[in-house]
Protein backbone atom coordinates (compact mmCIF):
# COMPACT_ATOMS: atom_id res chain seq x y z
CA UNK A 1 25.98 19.02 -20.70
CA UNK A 2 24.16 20.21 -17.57
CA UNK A 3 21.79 22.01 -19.61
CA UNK A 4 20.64 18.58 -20.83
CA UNK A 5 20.30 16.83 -18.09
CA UNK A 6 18.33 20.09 -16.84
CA UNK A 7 16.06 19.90 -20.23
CA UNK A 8 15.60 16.04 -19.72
CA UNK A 9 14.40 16.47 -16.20
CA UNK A 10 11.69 19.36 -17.26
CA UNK A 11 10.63 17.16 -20.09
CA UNK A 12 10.11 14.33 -17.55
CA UNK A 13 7.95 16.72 -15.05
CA UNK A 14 6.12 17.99 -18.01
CA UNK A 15 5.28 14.20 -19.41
CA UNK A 16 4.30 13.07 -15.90
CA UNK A 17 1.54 14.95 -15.41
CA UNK A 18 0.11 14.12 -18.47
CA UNK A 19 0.12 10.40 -16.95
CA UNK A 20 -3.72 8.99 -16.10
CA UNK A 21 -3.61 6.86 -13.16
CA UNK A 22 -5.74 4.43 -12.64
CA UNK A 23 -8.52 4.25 -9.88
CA UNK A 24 -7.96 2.14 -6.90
CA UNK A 25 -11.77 0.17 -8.41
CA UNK A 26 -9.84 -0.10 -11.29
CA UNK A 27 -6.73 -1.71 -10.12
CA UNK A 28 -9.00 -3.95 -7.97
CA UNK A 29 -10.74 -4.70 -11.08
CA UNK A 30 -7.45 -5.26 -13.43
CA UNK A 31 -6.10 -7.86 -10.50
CA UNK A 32 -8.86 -9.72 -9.87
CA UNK A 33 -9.25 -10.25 -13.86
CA UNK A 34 -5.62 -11.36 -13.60
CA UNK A 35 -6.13 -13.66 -10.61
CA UNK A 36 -8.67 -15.38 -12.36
CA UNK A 37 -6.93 -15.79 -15.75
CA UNK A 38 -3.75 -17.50 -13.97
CA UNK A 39 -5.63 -19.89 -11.74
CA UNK A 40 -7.82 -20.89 -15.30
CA UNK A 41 -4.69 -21.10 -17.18
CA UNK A 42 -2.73 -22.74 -14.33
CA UNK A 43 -5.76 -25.64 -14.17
CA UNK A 44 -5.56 -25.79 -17.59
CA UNK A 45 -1.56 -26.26 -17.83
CA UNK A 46 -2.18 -28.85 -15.03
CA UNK A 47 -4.45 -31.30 -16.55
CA UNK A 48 -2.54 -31.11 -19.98
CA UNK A 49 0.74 -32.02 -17.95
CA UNK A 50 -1.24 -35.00 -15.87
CA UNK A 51 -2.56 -36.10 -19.29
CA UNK A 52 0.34 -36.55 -21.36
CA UNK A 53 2.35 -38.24 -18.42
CA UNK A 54 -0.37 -40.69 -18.80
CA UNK A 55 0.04 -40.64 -21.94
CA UNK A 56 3.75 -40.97 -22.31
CA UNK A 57 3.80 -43.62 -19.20
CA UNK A 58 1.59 -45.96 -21.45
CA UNK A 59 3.43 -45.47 -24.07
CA UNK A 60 6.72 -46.31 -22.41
CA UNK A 61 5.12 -49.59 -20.66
């Protein structure tokens, strides 16, 4: 059993340096990107929400 969890351990140093990590521009990059795509969806959501309160209010009244 200890061999195993020797094996598993070697495999896991082996696989980890095959890892790319990114850049610190390209982490800036990726976040800003993902920044921007919530606050556009986020409007988006917003006014969609506002509207069909409006909507549903008048249809109530």
């Amino acid at each position: 059993m200890f061999d195993k969890i020797k094996n598993f351990f070697k495999e896991v140093k082996q696989e980890i340096k095959k890892v790319v990590f990114p850049s610190r521009d390209e982490v800036i990059g990726s976040t800003k990107v993902v920044l921007a795509l919530v606050v556009i969806i986020a409007v988006f959501l917003g006014l969609i929400d506002i509207l069909l309160s409006k909507l549903v209010g008048m249809v109530v009244k």
